[in-house]
PDB file of N, CA and C in Angstrom:
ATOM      1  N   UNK A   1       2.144   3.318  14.738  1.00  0.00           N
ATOM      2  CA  UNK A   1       2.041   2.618  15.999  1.00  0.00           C
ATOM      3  C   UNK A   1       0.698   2.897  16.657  1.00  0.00           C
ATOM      4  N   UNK A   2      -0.082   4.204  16.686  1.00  0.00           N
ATOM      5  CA  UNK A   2      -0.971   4.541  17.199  1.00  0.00           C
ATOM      6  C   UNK A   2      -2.209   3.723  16.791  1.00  0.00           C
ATOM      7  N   UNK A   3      -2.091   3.678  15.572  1.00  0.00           N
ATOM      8  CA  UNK A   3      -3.523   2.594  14.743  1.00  0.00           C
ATOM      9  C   UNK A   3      -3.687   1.368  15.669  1.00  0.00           C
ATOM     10  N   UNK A   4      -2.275   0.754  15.676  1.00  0.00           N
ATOM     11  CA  UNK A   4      -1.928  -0.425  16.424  1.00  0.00           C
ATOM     12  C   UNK A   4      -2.657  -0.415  17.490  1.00  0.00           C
ATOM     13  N   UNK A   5      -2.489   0.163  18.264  1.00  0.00           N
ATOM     14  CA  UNK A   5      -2.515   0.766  19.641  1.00  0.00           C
ATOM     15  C   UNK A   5      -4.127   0.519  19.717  1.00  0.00           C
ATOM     16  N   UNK A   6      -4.207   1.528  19.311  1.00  0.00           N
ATOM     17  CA  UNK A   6      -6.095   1.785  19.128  1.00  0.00           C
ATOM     18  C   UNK A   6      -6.769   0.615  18.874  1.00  0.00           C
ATOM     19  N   UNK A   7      -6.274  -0.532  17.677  1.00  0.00           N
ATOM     20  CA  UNK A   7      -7.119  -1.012  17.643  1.00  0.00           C
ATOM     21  C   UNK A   7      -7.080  -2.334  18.636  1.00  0.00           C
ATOM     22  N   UNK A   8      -5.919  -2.353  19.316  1.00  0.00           N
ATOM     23  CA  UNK A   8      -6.070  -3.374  20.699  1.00  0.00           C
ATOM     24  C   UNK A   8      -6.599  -3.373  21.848  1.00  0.00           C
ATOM     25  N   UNK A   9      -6.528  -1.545  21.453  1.00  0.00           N
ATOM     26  CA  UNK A   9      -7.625  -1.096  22.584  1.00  0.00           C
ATOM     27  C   UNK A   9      -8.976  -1.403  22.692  1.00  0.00           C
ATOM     28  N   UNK A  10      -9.604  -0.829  21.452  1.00  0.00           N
ATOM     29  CA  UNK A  10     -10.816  -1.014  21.034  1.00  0.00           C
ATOM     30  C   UNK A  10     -11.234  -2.611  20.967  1.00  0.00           C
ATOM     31  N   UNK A  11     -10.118  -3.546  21.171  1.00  0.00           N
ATOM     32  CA  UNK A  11     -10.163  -5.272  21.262  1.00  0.00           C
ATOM     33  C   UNK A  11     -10.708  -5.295  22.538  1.00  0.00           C
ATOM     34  N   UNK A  12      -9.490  -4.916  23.284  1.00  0.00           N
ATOM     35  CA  UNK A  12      -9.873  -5.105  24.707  1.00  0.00           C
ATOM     36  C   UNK A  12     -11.002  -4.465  25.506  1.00  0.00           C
ATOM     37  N   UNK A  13     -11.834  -3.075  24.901  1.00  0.00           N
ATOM     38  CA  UNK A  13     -13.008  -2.853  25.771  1.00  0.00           C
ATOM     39  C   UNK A  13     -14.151  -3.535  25.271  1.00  0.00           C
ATOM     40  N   UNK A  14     -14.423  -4.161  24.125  1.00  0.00           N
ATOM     41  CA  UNK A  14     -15.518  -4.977  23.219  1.00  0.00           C
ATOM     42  C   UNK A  14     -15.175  -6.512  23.574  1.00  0.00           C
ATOM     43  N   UNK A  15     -14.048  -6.643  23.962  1.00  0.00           N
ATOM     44  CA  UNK A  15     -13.729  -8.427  24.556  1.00  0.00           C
ATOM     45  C   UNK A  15     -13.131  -8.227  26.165  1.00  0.00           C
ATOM     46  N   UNK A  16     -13.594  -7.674  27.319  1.00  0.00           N
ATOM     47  CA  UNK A  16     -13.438  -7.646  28.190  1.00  0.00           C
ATOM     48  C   UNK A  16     -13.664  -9.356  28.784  1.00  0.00           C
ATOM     49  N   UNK A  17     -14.296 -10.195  28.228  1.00  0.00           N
ATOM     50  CA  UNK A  17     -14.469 -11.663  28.650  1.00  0.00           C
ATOM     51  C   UNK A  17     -13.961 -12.338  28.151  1.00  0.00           C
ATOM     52  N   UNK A  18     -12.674 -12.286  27.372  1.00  0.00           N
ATOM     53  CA  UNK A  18     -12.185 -13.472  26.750  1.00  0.00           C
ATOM     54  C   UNK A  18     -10.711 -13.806  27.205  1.00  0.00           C
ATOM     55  N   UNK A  19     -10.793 -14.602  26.801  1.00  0.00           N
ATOM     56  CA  UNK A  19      -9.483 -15.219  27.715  1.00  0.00           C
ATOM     57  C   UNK A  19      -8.104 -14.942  27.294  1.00  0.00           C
ATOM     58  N   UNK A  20      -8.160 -14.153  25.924  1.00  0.00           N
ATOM     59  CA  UNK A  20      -6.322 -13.774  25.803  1.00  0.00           C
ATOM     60  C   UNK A  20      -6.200 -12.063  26.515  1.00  0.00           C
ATOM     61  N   UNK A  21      -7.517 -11.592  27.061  1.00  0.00           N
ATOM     62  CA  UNK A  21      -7.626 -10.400  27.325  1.00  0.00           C
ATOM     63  C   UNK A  21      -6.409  -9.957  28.072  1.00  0.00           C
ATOM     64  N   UNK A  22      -5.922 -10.579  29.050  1.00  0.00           N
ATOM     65  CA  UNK A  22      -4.168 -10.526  29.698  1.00  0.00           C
ATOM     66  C   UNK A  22      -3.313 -10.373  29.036  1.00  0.00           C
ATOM     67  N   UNK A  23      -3.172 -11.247  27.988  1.00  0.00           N
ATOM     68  CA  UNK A  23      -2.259 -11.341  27.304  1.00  0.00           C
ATOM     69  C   UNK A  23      -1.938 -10.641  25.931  1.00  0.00           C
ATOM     70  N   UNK A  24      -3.236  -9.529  25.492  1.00  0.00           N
ATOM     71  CA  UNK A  24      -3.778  -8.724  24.711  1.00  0.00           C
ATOM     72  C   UNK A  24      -3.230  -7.702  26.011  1.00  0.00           C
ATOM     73  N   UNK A  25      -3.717  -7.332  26.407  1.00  0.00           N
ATOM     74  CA  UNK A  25      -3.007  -6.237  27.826  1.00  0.00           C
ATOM     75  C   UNK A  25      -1.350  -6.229  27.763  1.00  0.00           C
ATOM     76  N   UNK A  26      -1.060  -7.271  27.781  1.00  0.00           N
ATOM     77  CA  UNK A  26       0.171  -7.112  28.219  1.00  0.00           C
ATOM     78  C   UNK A  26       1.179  -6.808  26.877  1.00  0.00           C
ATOM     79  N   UNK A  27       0.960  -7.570  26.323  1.00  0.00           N
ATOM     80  CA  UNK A  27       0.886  -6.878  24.737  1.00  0.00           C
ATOM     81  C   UNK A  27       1.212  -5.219  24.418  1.00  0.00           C
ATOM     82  N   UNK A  28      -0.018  -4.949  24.784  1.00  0.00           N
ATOM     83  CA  UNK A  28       0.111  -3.296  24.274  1.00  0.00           C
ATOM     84  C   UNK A  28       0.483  -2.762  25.033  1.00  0.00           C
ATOM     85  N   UNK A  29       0.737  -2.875  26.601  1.00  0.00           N
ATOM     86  CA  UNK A  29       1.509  -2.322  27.417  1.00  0.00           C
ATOM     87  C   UNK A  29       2.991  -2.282  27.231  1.00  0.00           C
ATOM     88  N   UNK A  30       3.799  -3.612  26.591  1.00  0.00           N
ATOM     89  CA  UNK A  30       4.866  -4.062  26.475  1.00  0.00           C
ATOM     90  C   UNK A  30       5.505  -3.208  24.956  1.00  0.00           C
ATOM     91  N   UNK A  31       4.912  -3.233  23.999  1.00  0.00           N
ATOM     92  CA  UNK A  31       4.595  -2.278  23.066  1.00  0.00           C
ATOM     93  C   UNK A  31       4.551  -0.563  22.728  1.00  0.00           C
ATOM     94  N   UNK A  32       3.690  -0.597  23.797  1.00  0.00           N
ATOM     95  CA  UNK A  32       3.850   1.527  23.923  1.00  0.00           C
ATOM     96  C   UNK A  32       4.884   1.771  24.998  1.00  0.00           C
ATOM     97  N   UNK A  33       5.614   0.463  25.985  1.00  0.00           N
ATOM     98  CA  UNK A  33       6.712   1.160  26.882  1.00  0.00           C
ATOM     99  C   UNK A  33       8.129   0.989  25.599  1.00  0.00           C
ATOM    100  N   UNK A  34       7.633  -0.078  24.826  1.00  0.00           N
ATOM    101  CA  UNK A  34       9.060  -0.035  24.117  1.00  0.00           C
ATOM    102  C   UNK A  34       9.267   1.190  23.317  1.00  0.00           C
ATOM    103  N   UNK A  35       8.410   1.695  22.808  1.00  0.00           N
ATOM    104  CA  UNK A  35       8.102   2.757  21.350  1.00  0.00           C
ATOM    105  C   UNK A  35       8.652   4.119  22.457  1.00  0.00           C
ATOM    106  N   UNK A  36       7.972   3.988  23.589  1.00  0.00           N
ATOM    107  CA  UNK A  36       8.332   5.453  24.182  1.00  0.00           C
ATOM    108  C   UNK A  36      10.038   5.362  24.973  1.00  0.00           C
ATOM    109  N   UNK A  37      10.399   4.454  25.470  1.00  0.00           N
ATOM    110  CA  UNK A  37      11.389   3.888  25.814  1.00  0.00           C
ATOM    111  C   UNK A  37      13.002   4.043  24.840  1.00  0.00           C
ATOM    112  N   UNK A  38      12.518   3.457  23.773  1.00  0.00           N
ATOM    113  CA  UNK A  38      13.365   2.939  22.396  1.00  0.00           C
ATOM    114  C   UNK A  38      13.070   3.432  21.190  1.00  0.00           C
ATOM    115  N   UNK A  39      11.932   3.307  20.597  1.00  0.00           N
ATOM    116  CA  UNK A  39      11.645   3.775  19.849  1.00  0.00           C
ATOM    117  C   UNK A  39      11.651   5.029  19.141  1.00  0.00           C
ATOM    118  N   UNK A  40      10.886   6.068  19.704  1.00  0.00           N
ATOM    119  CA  UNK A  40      11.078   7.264  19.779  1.00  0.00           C
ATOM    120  C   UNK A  40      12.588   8.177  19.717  1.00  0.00           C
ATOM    121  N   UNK A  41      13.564   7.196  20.220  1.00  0.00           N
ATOM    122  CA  UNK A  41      14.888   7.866  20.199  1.00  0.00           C
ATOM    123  C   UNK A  41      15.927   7.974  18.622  1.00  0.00           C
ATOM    124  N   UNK A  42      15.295   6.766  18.062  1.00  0.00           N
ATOM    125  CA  UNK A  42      15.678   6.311  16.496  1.00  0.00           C
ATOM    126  C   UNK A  42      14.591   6.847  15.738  1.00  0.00           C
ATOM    127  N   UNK A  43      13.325   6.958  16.115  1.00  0.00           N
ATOM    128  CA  UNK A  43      12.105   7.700  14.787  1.00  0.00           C
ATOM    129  C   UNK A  43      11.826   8.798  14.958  1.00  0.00           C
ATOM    130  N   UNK A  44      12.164   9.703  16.243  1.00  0.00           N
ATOM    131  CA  UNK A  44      11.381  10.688  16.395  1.00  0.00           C
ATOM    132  C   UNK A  44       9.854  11.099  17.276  1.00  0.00           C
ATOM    133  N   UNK A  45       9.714  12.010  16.848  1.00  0.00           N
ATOM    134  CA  UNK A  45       8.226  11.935  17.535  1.00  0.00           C
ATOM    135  C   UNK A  45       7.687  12.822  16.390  1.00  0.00           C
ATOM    136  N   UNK A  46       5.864  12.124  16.152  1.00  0.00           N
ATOM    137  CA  UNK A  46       4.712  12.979  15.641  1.00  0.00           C
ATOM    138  C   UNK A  46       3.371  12.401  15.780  1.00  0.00           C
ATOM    139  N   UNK A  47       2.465  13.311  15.913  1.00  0.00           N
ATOM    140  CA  UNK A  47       1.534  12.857  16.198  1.00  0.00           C
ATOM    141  C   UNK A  47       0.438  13.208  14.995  1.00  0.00           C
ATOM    142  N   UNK A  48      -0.124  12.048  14.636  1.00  0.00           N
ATOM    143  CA  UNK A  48      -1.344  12.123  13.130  1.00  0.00           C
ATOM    144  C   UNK A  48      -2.673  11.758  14.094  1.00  0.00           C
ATOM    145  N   UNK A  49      -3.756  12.561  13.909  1.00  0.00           N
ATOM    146  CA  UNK A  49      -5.213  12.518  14.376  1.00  0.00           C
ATOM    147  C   UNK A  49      -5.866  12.248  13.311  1.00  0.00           C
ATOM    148  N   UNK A  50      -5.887  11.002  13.016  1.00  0.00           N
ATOM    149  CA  UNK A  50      -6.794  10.426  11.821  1.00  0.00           C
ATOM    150  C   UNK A  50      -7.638   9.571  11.950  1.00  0.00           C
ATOM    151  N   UNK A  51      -8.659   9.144  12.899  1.00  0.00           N
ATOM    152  CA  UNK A  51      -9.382   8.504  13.455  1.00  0.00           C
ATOM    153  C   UNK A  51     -10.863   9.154  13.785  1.00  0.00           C
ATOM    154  N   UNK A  52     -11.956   8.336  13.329  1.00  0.00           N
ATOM    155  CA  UNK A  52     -13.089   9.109  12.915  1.00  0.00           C
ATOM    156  C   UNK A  52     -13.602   9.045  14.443  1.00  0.00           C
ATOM    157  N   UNK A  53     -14.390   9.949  14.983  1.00  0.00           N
ATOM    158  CA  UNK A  53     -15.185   9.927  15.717  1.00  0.00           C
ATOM    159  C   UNK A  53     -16.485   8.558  15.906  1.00  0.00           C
TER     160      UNK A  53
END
């Protein structure tokens, strides 16, 4: 989920002018409340730091 995450992030600060940017927002907001919400209760929790500098 985190990759996910990251890389909508990394969408949204490199496309701050485009027009699904809301809807890219709302997206990953709607997304990390479900995972922490729901998710997490059926998978667990862990955290992998695999992302290059």
């Amino acid at each position: 989920m985190a990759s996910q995450w990251w890389t909508l992030s990394d969408w949204l600060r490199d496309n701050p002018d485009d027009a699904d940017v809301e809807e890219v927002r709302d997206f990953l907001e709607r997304c990390r409340r479900s995972h922490v919400e729901y998710g997490r209760r059926h998978l667990g929790w862990g955290v992998f730091v695999l992302r290059r500098r």
